[in-house]
N, C-alpha and C. Protein backbone atom coordinates (compact mmCIF):
# COMPACT_ATOMS: atom_id res chain seq x y z
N UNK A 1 137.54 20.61 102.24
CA UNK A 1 138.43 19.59 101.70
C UNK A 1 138.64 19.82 100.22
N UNK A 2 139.18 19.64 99.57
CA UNK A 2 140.14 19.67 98.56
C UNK A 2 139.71 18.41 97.50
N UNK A 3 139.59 19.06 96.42
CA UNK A 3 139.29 17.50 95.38
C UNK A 3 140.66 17.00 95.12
N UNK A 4 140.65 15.37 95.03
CA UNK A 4 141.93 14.90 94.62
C UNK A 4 142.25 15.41 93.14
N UNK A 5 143.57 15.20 93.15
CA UNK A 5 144.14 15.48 92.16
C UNK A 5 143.66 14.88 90.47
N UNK A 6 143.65 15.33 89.33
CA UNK A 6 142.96 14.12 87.96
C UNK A 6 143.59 13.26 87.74
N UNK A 7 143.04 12.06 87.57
CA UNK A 7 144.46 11.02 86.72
C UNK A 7 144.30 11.70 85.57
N UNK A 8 145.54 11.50 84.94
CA UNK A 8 145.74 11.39 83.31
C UNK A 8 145.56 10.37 82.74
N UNK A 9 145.16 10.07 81.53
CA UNK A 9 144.90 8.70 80.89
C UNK A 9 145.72 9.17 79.54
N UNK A 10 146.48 8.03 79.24
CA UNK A 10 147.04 8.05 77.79
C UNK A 10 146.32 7.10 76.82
N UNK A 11 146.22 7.83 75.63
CA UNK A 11 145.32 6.67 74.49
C UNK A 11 146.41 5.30 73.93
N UNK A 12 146.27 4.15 74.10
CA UNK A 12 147.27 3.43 73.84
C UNK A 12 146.79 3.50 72.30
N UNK A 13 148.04 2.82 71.66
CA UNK A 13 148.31 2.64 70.29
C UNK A 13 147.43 1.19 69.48
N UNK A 14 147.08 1.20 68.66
CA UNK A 14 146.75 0.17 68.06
C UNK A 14 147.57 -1.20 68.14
N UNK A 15 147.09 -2.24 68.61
CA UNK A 15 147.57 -3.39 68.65
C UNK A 15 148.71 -3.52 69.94
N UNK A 16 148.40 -2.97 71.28
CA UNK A 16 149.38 -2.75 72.08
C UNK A 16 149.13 -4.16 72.85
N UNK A 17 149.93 -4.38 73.19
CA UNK A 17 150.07 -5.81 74.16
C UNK A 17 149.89 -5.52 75.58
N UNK A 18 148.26 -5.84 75.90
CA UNK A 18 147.88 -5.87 77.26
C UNK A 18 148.16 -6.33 78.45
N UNK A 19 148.87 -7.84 78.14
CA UNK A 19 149.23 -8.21 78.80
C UNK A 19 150.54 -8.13 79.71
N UNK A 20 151.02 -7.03 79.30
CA UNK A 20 152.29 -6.38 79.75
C UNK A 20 152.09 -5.37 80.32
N UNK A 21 152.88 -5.30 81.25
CA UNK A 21 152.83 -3.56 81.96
C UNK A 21 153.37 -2.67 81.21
N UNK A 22 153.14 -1.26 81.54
CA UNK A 22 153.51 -0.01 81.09
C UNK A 22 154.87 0.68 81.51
N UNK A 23 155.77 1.29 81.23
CA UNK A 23 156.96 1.10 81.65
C UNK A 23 156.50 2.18 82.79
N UNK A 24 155.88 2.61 83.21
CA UNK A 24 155.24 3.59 84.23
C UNK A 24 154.27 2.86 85.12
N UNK A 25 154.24 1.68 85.26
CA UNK A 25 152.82 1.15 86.21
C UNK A 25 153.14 0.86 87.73
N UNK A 26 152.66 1.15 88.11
CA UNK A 26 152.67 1.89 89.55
C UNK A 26 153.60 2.85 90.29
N UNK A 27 154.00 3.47 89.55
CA UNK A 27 154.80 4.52 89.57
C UNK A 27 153.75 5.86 89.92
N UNK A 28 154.16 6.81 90.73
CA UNK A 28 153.51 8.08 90.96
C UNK A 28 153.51 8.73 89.44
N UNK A 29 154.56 9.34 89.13
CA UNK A 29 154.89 10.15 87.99
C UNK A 29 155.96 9.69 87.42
N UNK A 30 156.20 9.99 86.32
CA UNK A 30 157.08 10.02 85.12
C UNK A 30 158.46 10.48 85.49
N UNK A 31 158.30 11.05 86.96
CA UNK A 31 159.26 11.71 87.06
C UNK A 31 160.00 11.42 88.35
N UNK A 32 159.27 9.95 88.61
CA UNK A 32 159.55 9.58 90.16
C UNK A 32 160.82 9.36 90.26
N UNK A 33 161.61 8.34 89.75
CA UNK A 33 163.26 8.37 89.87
C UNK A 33 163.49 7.38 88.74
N UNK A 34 164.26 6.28 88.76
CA UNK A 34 164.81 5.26 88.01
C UNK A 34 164.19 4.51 88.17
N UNK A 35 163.78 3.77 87.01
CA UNK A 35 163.33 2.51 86.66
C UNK A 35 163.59 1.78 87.72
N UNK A 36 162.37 0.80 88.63
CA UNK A 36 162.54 -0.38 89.58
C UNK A 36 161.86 0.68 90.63
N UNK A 37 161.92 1.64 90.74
CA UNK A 37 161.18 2.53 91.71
C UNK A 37 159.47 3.04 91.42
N UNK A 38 158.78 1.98 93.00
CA UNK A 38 157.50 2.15 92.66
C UNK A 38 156.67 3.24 93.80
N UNK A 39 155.56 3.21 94.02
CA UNK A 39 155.07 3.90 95.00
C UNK A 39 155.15 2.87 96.00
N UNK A 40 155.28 1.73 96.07
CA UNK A 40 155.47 0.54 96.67
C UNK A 40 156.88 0.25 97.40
N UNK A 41 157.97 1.30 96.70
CA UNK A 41 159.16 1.24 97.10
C UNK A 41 159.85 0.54 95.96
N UNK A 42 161.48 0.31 96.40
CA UNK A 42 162.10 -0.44 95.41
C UNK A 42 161.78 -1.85 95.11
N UNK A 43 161.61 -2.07 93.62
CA UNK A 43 161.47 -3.36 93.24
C UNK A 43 162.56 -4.38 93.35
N UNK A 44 163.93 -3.84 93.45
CA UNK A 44 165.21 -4.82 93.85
C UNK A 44 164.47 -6.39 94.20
N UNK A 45 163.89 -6.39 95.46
CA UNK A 45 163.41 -7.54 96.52
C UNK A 45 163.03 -8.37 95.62
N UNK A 46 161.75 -8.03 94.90
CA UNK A 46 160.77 -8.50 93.93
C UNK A 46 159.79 -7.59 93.49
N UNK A 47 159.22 -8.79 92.41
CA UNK A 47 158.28 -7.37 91.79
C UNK A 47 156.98 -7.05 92.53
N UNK A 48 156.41 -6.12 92.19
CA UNK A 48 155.38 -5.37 93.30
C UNK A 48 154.61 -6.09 92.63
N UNK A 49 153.60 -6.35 93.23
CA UNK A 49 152.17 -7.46 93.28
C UNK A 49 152.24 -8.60 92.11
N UNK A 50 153.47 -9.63 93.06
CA UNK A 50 153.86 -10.67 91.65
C UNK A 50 152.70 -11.79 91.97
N UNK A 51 152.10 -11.64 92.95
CA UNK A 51 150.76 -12.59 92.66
C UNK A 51 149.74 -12.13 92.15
N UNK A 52 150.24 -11.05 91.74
CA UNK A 52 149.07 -10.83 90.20
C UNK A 52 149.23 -11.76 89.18
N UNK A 53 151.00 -11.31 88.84
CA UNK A 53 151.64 -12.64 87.31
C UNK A 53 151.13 -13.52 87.48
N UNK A 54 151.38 -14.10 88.71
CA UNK A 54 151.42 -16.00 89.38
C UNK A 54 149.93 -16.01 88.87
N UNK A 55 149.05 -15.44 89.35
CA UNK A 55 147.66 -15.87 89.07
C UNK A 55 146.98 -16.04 87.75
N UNK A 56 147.78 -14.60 86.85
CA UNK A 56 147.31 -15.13 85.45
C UNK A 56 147.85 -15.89 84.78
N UNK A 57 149.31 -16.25 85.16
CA UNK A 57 150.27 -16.77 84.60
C UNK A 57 149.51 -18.74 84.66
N UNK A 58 148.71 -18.66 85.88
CA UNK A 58 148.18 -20.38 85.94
C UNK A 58 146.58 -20.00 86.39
N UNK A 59 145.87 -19.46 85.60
CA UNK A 59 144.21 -18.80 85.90
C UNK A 59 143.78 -20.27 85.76
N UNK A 60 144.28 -21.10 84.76
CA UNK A 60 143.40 -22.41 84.40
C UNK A 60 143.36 -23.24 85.87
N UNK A 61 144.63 -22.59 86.88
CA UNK A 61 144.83 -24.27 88.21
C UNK A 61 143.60 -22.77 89.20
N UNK A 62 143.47 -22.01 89.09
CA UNK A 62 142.70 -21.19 89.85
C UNK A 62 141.24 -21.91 90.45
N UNK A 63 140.94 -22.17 91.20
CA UNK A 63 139.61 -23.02 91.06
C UNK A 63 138.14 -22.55 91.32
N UNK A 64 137.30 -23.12 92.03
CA UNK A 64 136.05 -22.32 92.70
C UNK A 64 136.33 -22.39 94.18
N UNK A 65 137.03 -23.15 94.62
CA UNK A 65 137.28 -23.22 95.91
C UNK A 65 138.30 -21.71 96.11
N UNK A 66 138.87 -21.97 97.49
CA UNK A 66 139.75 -20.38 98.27
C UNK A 66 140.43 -20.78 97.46
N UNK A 67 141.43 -20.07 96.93
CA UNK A 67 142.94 -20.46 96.93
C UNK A 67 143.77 -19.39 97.51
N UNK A 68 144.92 -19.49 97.65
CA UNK A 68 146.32 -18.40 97.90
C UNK A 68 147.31 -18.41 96.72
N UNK A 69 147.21 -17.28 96.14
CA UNK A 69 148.14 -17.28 95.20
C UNK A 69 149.28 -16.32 95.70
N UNK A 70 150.72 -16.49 96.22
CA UNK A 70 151.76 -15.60 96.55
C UNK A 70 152.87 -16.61 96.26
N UNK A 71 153.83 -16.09 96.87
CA UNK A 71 155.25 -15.98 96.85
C UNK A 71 155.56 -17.36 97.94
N UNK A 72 156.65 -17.57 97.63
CA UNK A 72 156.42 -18.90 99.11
C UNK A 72 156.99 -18.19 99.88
N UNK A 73 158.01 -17.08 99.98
CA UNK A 73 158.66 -16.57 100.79
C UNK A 73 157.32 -16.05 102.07
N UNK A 74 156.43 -15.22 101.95
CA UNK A 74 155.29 -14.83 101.71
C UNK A 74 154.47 -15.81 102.94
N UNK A 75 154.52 -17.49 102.46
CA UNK A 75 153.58 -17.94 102.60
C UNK A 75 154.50 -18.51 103.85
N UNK A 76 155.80 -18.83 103.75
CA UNK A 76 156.98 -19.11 104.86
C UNK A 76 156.41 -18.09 105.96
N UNK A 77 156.59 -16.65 105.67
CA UNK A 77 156.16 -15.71 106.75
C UNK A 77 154.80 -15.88 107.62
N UNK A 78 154.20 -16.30 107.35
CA UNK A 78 152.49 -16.78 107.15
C UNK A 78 152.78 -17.91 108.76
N UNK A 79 153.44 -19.19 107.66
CA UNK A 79 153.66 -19.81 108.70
C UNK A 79 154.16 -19.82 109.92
N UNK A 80 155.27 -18.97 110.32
CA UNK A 80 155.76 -18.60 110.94
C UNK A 80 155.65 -17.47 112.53
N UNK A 81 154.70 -16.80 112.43
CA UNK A 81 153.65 -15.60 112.89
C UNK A 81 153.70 -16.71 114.29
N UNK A 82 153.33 -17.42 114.25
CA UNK A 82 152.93 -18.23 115.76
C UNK A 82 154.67 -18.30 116.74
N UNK A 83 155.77 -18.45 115.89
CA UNK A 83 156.68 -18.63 116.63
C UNK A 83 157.53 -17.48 116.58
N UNK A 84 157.43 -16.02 115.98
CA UNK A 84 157.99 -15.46 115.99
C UNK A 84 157.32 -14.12 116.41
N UNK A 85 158.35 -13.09 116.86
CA UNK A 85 157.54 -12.06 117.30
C UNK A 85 157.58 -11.10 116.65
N UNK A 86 158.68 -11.10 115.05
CA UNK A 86 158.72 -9.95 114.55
C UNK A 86 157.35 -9.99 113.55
N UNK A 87 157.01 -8.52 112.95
CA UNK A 87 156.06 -7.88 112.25
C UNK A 87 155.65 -8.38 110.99
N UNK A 88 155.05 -8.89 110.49
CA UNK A 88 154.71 -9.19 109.54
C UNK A 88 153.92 -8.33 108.41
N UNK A 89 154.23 -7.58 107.17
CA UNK A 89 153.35 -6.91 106.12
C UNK A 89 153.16 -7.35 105.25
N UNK A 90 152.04 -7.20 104.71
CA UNK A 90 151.71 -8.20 103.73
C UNK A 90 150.19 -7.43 102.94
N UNK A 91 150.22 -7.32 101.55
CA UNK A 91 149.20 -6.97 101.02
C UNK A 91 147.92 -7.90 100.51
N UNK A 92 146.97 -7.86 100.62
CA UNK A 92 146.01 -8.82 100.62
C UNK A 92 145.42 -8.24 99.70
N UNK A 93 144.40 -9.29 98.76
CA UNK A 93 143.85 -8.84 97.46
C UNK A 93 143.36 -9.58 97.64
N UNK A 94 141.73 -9.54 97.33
CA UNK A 94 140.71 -10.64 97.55
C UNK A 94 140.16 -10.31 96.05
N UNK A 95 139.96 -11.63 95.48
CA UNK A 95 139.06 -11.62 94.51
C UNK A 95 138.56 -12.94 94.23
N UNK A 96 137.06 -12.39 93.89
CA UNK A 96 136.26 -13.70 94.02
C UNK A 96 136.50 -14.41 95.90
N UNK A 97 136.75 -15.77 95.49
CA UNK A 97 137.07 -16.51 96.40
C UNK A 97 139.17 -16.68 96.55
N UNK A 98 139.41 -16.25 95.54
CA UNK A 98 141.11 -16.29 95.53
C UNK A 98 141.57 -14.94 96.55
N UNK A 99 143.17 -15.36 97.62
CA UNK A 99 143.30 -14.29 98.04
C UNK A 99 144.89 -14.35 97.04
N UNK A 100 145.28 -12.86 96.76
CA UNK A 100 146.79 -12.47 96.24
C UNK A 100 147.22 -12.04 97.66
N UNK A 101 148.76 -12.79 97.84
CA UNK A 101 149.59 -12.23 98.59
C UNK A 101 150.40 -11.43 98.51
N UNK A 102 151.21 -10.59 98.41
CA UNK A 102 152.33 -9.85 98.08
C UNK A 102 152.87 -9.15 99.37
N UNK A 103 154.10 -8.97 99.83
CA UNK A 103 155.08 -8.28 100.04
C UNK A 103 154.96 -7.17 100.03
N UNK A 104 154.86 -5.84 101.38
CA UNK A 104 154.21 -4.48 101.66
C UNK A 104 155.16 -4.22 103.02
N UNK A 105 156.61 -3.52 102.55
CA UNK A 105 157.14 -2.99 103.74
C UNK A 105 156.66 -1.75 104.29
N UNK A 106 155.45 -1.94 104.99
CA UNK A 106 154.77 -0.83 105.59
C UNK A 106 155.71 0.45 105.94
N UNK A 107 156.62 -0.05 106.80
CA UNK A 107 157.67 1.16 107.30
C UNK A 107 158.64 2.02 106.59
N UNK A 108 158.78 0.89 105.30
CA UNK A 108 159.26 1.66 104.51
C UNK A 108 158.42 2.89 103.65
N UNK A 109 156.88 2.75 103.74
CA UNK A 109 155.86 3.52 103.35
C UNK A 109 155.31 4.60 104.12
N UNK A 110 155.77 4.56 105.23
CA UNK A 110 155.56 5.38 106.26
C UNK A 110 156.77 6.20 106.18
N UNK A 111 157.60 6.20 106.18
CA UNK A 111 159.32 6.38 106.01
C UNK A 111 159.39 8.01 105.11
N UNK A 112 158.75 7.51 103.74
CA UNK A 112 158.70 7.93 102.88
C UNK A 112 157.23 8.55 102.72
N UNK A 113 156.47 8.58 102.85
CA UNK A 113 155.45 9.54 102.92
C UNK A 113 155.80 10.93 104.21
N UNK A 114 156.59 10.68 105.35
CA UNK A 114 156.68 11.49 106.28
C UNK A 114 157.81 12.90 105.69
């Protein structure tokens, strides 16, 4: 077997604002295509793991209990699973006791890796 490939790490600049993404974050390479294009697929829909934002964006309503932090669209789909028969994808992120929901068109990931 084969060692994976190295990440590269870039040294950020003095006084860079963390709290922002990188105009490259989750992107394969530098060289993947146009802006909005992730390894996740196109961002058009929404942004790729926006219950990350949601969660820091309100960390203070976060509690000790479960919570769900996603999309309502997301959480509509959720509900729905019992009366419907189409497929549901969905990325799950557990931390702590909080789960992140986000939006994962599997097929479109399969699509594109083949």
């Amino acid at each position: 077997s084969s060692a994976p490939p190295r990440t590269a790490f870039a040294r950020l600049e003095e006084k860079t604002d963390l709290k922002l993404p990188p105009a490259n974050w989750l992107r394969e390479s530098a060289k993947l295509g146009p802006a909005g294009t992730t390894i996740l697929g196109n961002s058009k829909k929404s942004k790729p793991f926006s219950s990350f934002g949601m969660a820091y964006d309100f960390i203070d309503s976060v509690g000790n209990d479960v919570d769900v932090v996603s999309d309502s669209e997301n959480i509509k789909k959720l509900l729905k699973i019992p009366y419907s028969k189409s497929h549901v994808s969905m990325a799950v992120h557990r931390i702590g006791r909080t789960l992140l929901l986000d939006e994962l068109d599997i097929q479109e990931l399969f699509m594109r890796s083949s």
